[in-house]
Protein backbone atom coordinates (compact mmCIF):
# COMPACT_ATOMS: atom_id res chain seq x y z
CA UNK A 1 -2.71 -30.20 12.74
CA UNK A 2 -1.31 -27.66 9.54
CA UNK A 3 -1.93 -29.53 6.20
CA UNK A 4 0.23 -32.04 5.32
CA UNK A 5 3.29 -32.19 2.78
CA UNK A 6 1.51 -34.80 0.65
CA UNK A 7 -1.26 -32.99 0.20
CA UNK A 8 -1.82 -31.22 -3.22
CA UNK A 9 -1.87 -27.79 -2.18
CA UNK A 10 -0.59 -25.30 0.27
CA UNK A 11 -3.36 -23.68 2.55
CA UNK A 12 -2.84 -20.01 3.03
CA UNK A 13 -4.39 -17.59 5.53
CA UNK A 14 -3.89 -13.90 3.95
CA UNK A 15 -4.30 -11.21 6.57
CA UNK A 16 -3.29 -7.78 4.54
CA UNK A 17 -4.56 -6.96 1.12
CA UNK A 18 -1.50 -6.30 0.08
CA UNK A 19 -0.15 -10.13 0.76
CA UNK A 20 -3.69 -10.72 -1.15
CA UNK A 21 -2.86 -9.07 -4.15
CA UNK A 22 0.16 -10.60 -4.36
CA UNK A 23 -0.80 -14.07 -4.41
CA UNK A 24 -3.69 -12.90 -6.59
CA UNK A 25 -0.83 -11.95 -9.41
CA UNK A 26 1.23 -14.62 -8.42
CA UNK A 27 -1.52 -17.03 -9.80
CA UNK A 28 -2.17 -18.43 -6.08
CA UNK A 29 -5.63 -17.36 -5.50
CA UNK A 30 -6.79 -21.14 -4.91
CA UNK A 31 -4.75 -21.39 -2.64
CA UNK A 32 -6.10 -18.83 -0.22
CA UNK A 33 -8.68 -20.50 2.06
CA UNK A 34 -8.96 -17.40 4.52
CA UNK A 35 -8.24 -13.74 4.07
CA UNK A 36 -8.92 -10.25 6.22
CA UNK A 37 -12.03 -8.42 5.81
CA UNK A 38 -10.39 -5.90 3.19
CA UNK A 39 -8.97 -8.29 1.12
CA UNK A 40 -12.20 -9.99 0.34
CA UNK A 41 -13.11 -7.32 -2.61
CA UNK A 42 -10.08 -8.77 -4.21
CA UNK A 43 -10.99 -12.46 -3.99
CA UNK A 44 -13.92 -13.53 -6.25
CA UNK A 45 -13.79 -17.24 -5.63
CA UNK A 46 -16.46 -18.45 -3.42
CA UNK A 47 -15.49 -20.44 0.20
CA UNK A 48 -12.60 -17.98 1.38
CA UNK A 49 -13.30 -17.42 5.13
CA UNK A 50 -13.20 -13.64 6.03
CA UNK A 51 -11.00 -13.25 9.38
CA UNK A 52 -10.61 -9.87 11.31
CA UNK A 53 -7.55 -8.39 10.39
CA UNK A 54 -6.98 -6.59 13.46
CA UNK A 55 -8.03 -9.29 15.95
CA UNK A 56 -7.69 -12.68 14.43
CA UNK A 57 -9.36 -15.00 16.46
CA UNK A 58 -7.05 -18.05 17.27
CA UNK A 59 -9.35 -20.83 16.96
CA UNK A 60 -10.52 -19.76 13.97
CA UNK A 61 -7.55 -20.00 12.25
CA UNK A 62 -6.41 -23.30 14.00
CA UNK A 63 -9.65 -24.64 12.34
CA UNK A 64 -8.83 -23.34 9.33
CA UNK A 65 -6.43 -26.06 9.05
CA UNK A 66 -3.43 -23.51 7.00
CA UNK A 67 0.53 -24.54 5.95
CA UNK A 68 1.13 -20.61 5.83
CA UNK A 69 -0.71 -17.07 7.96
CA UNK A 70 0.39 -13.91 6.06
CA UNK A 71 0.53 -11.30 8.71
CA UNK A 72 1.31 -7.62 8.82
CA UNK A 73 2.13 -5.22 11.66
CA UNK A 74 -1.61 -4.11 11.56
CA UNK A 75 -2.48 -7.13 13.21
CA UNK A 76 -2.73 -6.81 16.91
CA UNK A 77 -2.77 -10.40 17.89
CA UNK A 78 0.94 -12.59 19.09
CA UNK A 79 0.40 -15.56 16.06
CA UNK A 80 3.84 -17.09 16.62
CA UNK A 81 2.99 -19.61 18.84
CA UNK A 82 0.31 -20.74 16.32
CA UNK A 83 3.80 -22.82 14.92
CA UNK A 84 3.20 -25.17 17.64
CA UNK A 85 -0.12 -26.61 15.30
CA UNK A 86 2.79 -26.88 12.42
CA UNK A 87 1.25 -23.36 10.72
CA UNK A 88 4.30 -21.29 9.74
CA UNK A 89 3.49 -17.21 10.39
CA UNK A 90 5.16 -14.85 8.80
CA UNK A 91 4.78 -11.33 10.00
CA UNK A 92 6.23 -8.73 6.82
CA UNK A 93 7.31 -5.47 8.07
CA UNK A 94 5.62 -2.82 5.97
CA UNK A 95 7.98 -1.33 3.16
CA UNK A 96 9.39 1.29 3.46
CA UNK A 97 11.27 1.94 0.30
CA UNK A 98 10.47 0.77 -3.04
CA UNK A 99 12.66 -1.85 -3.44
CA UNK A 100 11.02 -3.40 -0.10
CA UNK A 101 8.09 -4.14 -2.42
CA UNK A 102 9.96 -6.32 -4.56
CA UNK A 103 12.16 -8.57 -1.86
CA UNK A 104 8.47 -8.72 -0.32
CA UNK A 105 6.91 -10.01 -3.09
CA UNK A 106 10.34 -12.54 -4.14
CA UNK A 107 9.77 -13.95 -0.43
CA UNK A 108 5.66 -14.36 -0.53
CA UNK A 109 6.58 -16.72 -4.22
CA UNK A 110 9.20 -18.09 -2.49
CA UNK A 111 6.99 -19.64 0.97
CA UNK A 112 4.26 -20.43 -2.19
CA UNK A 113 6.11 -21.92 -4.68
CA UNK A 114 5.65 -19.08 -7.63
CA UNK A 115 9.06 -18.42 -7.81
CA UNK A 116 9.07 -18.18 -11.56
CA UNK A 117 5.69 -15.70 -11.77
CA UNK A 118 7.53 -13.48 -8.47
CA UNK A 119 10.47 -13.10 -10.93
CA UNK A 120 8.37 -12.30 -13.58
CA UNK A 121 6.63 -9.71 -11.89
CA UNK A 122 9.30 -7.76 -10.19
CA UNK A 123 11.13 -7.35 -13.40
CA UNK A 124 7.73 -6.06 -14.74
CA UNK A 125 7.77 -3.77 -11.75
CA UNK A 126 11.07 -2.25 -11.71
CA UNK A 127 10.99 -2.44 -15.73
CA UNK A 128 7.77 -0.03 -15.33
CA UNK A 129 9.09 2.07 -12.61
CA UNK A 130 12.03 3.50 -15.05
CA UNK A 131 10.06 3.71 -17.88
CA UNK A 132 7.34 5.74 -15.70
CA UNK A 133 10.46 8.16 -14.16
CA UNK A 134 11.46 8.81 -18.14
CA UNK A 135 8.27 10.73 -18.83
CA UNK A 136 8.85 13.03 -15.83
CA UNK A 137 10.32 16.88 -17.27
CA UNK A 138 12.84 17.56 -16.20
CA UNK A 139 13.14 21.05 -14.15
CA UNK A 140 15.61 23.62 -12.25
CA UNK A 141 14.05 22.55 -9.11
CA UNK A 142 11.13 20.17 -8.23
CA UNK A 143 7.25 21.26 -7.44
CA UNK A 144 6.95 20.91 -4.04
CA UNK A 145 3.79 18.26 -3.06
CA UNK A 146 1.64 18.15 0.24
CA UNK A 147 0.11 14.35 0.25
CA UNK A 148 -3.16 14.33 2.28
CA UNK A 149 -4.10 10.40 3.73
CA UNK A 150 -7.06 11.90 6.39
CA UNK A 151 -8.85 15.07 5.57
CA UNK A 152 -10.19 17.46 8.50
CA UNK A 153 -10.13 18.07 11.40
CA UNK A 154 -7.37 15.19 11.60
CA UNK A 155 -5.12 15.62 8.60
CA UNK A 156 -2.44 13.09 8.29
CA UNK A 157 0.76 12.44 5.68
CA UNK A 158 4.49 10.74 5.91
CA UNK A 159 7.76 12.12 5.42
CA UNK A 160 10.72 9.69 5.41
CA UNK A 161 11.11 6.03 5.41
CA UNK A 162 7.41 5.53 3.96
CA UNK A 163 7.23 3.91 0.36
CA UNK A 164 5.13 6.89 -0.48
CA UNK A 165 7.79 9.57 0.12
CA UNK A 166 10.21 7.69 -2.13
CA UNK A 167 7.65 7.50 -4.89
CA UNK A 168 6.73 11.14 -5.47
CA UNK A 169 10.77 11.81 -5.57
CA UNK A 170 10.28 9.39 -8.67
CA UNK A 171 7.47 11.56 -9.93
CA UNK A 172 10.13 14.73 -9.80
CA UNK A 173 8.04 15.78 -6.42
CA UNK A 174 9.35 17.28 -2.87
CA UNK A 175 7.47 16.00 -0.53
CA UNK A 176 6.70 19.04 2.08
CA UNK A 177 7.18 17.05 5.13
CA UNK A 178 10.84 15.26 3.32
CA UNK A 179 12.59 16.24 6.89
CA UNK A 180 10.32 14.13 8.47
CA UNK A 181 9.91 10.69 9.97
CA UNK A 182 7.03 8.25 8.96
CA UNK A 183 3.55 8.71 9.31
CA UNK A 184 2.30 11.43 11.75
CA UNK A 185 -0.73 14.01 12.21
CA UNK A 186 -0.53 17.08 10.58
CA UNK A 187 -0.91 20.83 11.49
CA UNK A 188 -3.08 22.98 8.87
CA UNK A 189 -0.77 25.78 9.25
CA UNK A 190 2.17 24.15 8.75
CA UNK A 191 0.86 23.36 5.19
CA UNK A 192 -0.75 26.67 4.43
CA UNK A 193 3.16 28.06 5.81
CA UNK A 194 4.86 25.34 3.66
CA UNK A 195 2.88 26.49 0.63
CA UNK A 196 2.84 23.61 -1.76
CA UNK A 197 2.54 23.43 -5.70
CA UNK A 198 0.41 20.36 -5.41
CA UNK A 199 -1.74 18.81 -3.09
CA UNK A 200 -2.80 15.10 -3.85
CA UNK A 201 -4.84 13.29 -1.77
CA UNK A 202 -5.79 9.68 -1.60
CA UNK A 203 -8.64 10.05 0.98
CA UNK A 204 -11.83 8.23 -0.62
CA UNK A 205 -14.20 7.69 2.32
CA UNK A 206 -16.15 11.27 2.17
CA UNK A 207 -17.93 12.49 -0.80
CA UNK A 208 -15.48 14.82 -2.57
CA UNK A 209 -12.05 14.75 -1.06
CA UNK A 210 -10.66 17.61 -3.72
CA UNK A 211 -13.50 19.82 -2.66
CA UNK A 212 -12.78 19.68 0.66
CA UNK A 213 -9.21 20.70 0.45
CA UNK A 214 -10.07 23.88 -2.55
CA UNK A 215 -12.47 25.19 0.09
CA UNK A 216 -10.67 24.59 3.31
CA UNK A 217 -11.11 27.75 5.43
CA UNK A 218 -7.54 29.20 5.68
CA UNK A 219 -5.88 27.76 2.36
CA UNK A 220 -7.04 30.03 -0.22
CA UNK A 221 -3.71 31.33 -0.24
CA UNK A 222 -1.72 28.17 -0.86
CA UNK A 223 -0.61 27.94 -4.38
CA UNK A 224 -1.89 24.46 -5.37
CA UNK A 225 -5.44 25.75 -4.73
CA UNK A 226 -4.80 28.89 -6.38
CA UNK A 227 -3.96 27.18 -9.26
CA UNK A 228 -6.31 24.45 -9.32
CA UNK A 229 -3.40 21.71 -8.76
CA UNK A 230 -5.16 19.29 -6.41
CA UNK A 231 -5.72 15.57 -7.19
CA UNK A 232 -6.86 12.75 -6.43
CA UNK A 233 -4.76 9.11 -6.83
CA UNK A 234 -6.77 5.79 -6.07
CA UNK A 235 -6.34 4.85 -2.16
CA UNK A 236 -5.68 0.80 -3.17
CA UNK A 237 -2.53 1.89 -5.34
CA UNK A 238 -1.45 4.15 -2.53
CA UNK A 239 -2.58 2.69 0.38
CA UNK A 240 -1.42 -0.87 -0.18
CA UNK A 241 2.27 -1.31 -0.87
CA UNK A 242 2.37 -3.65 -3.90
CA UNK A 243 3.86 -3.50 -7.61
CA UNK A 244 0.63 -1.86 -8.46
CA UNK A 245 2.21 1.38 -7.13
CA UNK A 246 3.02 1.94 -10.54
CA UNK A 247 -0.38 2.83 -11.19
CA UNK A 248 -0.40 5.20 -8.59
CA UNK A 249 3.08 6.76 -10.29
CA UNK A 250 1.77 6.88 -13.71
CA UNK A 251 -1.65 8.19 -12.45
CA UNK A 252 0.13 11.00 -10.68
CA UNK A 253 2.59 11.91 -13.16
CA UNK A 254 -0.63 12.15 -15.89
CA UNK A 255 -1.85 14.80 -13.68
CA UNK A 256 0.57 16.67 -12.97
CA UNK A 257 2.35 16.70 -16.23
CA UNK A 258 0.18 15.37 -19.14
């Protein structure tokens, strides 16, 4: 049976690290008794079960006794009928624009009672988001970008519909792939042919994801490694869809501009 209303605190089961980092700025961290394997590099408290993201096993969870289960669409496992124990899932769609980041986070301090601190920090957000856009030059046309998520042999990036694409418009970027669809794989010749200003990459699992893209066989000739205009942005302000994003904006327009 979930915890009970007169209790003292709501039990929460986190299972994205984005839902993590959320309740971490939402001043909720206590209440977090379980959280995916990623998120626990966020969670310094001791006594927070780790649960697979992935493959949440059900009686683990029922025995973690929670009001609330976070989930995201990277979880493979059917939760719903977990409301049957009186635990309330909620399964978030990933955003995919912008704005989606903030009616996430309203609706997390809603279900957790931080309405006032949700408030707080999405005005914070979008108040950061337009100051960040101001310091972007204007030009007669923007520098096209090519964003790299997997290196070689299995590149991948997003086009449309991905928070990502919407946020290097705000950094006075064209994505190369803009007439595309979500996330996908990616042909190497399609970006040497699309020939981008700058390549950024977030990829942060090999040793030196900028040299591996300035001496890719076949893209001497692509004018962001001609000129020396590839960087890297941190992968938990890209990869995670949170108000921190406006790190990842302010990181990318220092680069590129400053």
């Amino acid at each position: 049976m979930a915890h009970s209303d007169t209790d003292d605190a709501l039990r929460v089961v986190s299972l994205a690290p984005s839902f993590t980092t959320i309740l971490l700025d939402l001043d909720a961290v206590d209440l977090i008794v379980a959280a995916d394997e990623h998120s626990q590099e966020l969670i310094l408290s001791d006594g927070v079960a780790t649960v697979d993201m992935m493959h949440p096993e059900i009686e683990q969870l029922v025995s973690l006794n929670p009001d609330v289960i976070f989930v995201s669409e990277l979880t493979l496992v059917d939760l719903s009928h977990l409301e049957t124990f009186d635990i309330r899932v909620y399964q978030l769609p990933t955003p995919q624009q912008i704005s989606d980041i903030s009616v996430e986070l309203l609706f997390i301090g809603e279900i957790v009672d931080r309405d006032t601190q949700a408030q707080a920090l999405v005005t914070q957000f979008e108040q950061a988001l337009t100051e960040l856009q101001a310091r972007v030059p204007d030009r007669d046309a923007p520098l096209t970008v090519y964003f790299e998520i997997m290196p070689a042999p299995h590149l991948f990036s997003f086009g449309q519909d991905v928070f990502l694409d919407e946020l290097l418009k705000k950094a006075g970027l064209q994505n190369i792939f803009h007439d595309a669809t979500g996330w996908f794989p990616v042909d190497a010749e399609r970006v040497v042919d699309a020939n981008p200003d700058i390549i950024l990459t977030n990829v942060d699992f090999i040793p030196d994801a900028i040299s591996d893209i300035m001496n890719r066989d076949g893209w001497q000739s692509v004018r962001a490694i001609e000129n020396h205009r590839v960087y890297f942005v941190a992968n938990n302000y890209t990869s995670r869809p949170t108000h921190h994003l406006t790190w990842a904006l302010e990181m990318i327009i220092e680069a590129i501009y400053e």
